[in-house]
Protein backbone atom coordinates (compact mmCIF):
# COMPACT_ATOMS: atom_id res chain seq x y z
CA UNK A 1 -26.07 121.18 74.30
CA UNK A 2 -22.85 119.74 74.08
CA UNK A 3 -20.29 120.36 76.79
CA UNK A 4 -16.60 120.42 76.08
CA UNK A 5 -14.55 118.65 79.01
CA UNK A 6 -12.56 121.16 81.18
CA UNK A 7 -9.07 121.07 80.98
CA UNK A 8 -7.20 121.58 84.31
CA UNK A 9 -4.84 125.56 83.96
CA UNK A 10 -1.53 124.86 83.58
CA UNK A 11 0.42 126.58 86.19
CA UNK A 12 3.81 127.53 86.30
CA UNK A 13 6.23 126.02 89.52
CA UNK A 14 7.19 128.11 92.06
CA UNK A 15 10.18 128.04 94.36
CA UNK A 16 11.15 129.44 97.69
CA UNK A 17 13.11 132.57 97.57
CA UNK A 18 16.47 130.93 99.02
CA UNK A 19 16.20 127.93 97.15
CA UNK A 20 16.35 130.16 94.24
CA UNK A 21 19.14 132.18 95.19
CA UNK A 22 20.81 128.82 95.85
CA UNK A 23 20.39 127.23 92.91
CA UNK A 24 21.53 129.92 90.83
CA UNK A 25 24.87 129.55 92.42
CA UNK A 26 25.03 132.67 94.48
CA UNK A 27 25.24 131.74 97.98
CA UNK A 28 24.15 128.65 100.18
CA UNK A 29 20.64 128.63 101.41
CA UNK A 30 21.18 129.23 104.62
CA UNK A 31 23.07 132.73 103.69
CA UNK A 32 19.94 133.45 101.51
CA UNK A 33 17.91 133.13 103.77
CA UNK A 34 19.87 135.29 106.31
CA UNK A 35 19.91 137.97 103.59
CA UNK A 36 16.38 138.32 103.36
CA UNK A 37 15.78 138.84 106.80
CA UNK A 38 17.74 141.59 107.02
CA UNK A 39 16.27 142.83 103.94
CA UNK A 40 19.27 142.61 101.57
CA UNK A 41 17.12 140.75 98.85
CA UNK A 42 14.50 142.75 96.32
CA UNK A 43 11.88 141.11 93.96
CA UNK A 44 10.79 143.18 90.97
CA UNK A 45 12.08 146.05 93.12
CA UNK A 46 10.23 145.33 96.30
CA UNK A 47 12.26 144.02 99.33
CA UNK A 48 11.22 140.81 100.69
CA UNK A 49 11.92 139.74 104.02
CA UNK A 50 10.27 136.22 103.30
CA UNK A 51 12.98 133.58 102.59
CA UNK A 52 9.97 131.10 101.34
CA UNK A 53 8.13 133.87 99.20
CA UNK A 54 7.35 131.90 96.18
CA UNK A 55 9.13 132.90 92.71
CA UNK A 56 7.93 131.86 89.70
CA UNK A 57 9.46 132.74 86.33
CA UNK A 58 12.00 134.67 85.24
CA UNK A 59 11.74 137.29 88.23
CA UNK A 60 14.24 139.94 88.27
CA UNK A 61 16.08 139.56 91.73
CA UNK A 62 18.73 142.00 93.51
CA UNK A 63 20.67 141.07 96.30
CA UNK A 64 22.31 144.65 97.66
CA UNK A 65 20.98 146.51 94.87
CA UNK A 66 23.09 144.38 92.43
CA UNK A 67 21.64 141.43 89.78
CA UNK A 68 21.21 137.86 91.02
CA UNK A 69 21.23 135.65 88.03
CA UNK A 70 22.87 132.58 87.44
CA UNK A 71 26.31 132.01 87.40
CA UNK A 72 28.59 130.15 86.00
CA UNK A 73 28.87 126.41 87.99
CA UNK A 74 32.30 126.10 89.06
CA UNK A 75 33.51 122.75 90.42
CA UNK A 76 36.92 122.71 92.10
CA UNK A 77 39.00 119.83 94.45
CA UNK A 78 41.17 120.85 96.96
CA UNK A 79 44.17 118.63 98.80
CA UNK A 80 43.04 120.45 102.58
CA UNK A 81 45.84 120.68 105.22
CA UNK A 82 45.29 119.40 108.38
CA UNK A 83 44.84 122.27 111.31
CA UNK A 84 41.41 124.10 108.47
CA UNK A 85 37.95 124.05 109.45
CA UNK A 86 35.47 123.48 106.74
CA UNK A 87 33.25 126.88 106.60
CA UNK A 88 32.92 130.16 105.31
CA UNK A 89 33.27 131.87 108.68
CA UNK A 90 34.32 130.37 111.88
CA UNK A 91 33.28 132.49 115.13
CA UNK A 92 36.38 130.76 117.15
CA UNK A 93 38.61 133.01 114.45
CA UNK A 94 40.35 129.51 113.15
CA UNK A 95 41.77 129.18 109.65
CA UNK A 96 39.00 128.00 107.02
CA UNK A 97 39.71 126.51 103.90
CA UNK A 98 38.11 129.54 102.26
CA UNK A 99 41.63 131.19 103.02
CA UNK A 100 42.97 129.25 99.78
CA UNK A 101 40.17 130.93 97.68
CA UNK A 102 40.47 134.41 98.93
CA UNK A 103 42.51 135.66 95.48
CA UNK A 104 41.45 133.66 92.98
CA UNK A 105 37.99 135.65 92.14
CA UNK A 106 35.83 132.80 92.76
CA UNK A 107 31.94 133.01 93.01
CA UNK A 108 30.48 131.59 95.87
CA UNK A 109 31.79 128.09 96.75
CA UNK A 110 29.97 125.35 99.25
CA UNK A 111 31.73 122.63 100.35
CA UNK A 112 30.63 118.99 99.13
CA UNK A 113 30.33 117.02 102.48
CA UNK A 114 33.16 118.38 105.00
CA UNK A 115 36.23 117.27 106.61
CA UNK A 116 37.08 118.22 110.13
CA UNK A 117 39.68 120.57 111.30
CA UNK A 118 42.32 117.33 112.06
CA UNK A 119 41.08 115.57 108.87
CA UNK A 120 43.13 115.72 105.75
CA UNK A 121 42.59 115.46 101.83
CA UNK A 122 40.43 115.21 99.03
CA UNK A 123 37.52 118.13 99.72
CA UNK A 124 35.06 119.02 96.94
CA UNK A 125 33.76 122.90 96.97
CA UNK A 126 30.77 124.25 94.36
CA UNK A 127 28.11 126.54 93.79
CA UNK A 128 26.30 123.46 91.96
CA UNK A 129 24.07 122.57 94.46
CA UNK A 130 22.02 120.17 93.01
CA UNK A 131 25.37 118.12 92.04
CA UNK A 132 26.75 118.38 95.14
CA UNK A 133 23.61 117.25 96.70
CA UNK A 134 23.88 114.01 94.67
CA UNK A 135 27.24 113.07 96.36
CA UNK A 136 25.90 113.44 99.64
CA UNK A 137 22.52 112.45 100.27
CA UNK A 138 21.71 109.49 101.81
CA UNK A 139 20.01 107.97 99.06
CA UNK A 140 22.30 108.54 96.22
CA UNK A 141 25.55 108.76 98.50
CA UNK A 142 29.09 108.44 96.77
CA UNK A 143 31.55 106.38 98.54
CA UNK A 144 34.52 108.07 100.05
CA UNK A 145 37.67 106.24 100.48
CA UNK A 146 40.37 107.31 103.34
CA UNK A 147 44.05 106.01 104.79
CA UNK A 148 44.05 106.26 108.25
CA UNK A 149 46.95 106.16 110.93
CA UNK A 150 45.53 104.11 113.88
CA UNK A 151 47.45 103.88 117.41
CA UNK A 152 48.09 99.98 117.68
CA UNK A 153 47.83 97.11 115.46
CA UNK A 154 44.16 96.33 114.61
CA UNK A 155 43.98 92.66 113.66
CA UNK A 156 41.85 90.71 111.27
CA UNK A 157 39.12 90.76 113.74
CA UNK A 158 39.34 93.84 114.23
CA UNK A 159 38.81 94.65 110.44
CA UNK A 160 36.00 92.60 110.15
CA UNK A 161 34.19 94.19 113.36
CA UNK A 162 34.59 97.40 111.05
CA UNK A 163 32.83 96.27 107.96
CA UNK A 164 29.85 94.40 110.04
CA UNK A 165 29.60 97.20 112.34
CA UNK A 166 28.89 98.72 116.14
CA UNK A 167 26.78 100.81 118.02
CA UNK A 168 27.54 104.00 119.13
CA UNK A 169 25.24 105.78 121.05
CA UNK A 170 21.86 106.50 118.85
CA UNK A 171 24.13 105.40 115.21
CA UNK A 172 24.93 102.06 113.58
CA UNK A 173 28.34 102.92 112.81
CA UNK A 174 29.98 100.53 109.55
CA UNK A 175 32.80 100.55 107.07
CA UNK A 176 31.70 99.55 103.49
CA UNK A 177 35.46 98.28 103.29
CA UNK A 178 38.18 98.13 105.53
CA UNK A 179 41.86 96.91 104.96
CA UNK A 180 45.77 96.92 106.34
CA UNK A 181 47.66 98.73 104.21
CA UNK A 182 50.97 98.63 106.46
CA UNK A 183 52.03 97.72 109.44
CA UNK A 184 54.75 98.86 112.13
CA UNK A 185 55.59 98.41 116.06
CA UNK A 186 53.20 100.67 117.26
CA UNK A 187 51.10 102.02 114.51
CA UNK A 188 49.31 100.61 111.22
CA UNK A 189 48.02 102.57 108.03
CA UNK A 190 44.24 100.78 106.85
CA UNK A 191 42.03 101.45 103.78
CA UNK A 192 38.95 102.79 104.84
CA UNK A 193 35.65 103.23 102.32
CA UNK A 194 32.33 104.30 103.64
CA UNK A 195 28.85 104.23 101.90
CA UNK A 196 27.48 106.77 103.96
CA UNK A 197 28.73 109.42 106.02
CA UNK A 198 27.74 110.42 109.59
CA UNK A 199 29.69 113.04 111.75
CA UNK A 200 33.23 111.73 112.92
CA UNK A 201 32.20 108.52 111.15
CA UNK A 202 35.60 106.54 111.29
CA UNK A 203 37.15 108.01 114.49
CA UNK A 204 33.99 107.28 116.38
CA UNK A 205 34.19 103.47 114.75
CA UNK A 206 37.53 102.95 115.54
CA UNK A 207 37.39 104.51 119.45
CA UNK A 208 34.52 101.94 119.36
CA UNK A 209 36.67 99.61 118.76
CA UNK A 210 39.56 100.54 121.03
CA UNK A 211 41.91 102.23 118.55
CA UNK A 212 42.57 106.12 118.24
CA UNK A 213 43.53 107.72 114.95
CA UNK A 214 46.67 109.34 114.50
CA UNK A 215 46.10 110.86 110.90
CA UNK A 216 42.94 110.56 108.63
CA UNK A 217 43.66 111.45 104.93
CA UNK A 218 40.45 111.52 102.27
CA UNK A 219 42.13 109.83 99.16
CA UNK A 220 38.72 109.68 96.72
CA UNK A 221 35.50 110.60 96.52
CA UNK A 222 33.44 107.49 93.83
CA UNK A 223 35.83 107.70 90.55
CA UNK A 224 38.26 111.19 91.29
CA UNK A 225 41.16 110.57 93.12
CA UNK A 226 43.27 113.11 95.16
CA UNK A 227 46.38 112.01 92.84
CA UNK A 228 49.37 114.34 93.15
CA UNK A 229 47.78 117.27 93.99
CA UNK A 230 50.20 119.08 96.52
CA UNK A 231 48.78 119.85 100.06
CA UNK A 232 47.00 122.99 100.28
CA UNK A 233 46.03 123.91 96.68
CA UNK A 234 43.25 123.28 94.60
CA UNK A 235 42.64 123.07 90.82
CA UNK A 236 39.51 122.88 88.88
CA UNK A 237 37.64 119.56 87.79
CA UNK A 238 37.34 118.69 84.32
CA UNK A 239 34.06 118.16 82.54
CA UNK A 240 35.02 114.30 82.44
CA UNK A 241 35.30 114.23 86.23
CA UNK A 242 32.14 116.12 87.19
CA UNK A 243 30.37 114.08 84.71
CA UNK A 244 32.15 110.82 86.31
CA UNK A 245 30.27 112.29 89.67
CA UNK A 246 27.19 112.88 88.58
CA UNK A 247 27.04 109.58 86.55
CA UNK A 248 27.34 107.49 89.88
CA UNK A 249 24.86 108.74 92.02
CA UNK A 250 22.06 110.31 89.63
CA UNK A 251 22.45 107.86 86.84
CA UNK A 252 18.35 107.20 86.41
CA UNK A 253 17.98 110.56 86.63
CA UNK A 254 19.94 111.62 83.38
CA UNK A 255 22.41 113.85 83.33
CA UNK A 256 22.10 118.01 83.14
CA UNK A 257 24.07 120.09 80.49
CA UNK A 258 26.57 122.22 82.94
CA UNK A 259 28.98 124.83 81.82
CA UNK A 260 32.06 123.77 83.60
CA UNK A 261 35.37 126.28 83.74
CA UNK A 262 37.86 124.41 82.46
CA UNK A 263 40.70 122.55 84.42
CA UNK A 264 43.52 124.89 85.10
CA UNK A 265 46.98 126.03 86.42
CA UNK A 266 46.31 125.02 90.58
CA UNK A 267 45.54 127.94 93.19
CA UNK A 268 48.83 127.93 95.61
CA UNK A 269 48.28 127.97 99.24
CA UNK A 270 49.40 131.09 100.55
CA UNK A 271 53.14 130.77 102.52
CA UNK A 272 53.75 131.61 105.65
């Protein structure tokens, strides 16, 4: 008798129920998860309550008795003002960057990295999560460049102290590149580029270092620069630009067809 070798069933992958959610663009994972708890999220018409039940194929999904497929990736750059916090929802009541987006019919938006409420500049917000987790995680991190308005005159020494480093507490804290760009009495503007990015990164480097910043303005993020976009409005990226992204830190990993919505007339901050 002759016995035919057993070939191993193909199975199809499955996700978690929030990751899936998430990567289809309509909320962050965190909010998906959230929503099935409170049973907000149904699976061939069955609630769920489990945030890691396990999806695979084309399941049909309702989040509040409406459809949850795909959307459209939208990739936008905002010039944020100083005095904004970078979330959805703040429960102190502050003024979120979200307050920019409020009329302009958006889908759901995350923010690429974050900014802190005194920081100013170039912020990235998508619903493209696997893009967005290409600028940011540690291993494929995209350097961010920043001008910063230091208290005092920070000398040569200085500079170099930045680029090789100091400890701070538990982190190693390190500028990939740090220059003067001017110079006054009392103050001094540097160039600042990190390689990685760990919470209040160049204030806590600097206060190391016996210097406190005065104003801290994101300029780039790898190739897209914050240009002449006016404070507090926003415009969409170009096809070129989120390629120009995606190229830099995911560039053995080949690069995704992505429906992009094309650059457009800039979203105005709201007056007043």
């Amino acid at each position: 008798m002759i016995h035919k070798p057993s070939h191993p069933r193909k199975t199809t992958p499955t996700f978690g129920l929030a990751r899936v959610l998430s990567k289809r663009g309509i909320c962050s994972r965190s909010q998906a998860e959230r929503l099935a708890r409170e049973g907000r999220v149904t699976v061939n018409g069955r609630v769920v309550l489990d945030p890691e039940f396990p999806i695979a194929g084309p399941e049909r999904i309702e989040v509040d008795g409406g459809g949850a497929e795909a959307v459209a990736q939208v990739y936008i750059m905002m010039n944020k003002p100083r005095g904004l916090v970078t979330t959805a929802a703040d429960e102190r009541g502050r003024d979120t960057v979200y307050t920019a987006l409020a009329e302009a019919g958006l889908p759901w938006l995350g923010p690429v990295g974050r900014l802190d409420k005194a920081s100013e500049g170039l912020l990235l917000l998508t619903n493209d999560t696997v893009w967005a987790a290409g600028i940011t995680e540690p291993v494929t991190h995209v350097d961010k460049t920043y001008h910063v308005q230091v208290a005092g005159t920070p000398d040569e020494a200085t500079l170099a102290a930045m680029r090789e480093g100091v400890r701070d507490g538990d982190d190693f804290l390190r500028a990939r590149h740090a220059s003067l760009l001017r110079q006054g009495e009392r103050n001094a503007w540097l160039e600042v580029t990190l390689d990685e990015g760990r919470n209040r990164h160049i204030r806590r480097l600097l206060a190391a270092l016996g210097f406190d910043v005065v104003r801290l303005v994101r300029i780039a993020i790898g190739s897209l620069t914050l240009g002449e976009l006016p404070k507090g409005q926003w415009r969409h990226l170009s096809s070129a630009e989120v390629d120009a992204l995606r190229a830099t830190p995911m560039s053995g990993r080949g690069a995704q067809g992505v429906s992009v919505r094309p650059a457009g007339r800039p979203g105005a901050w709201p007056r007043g």
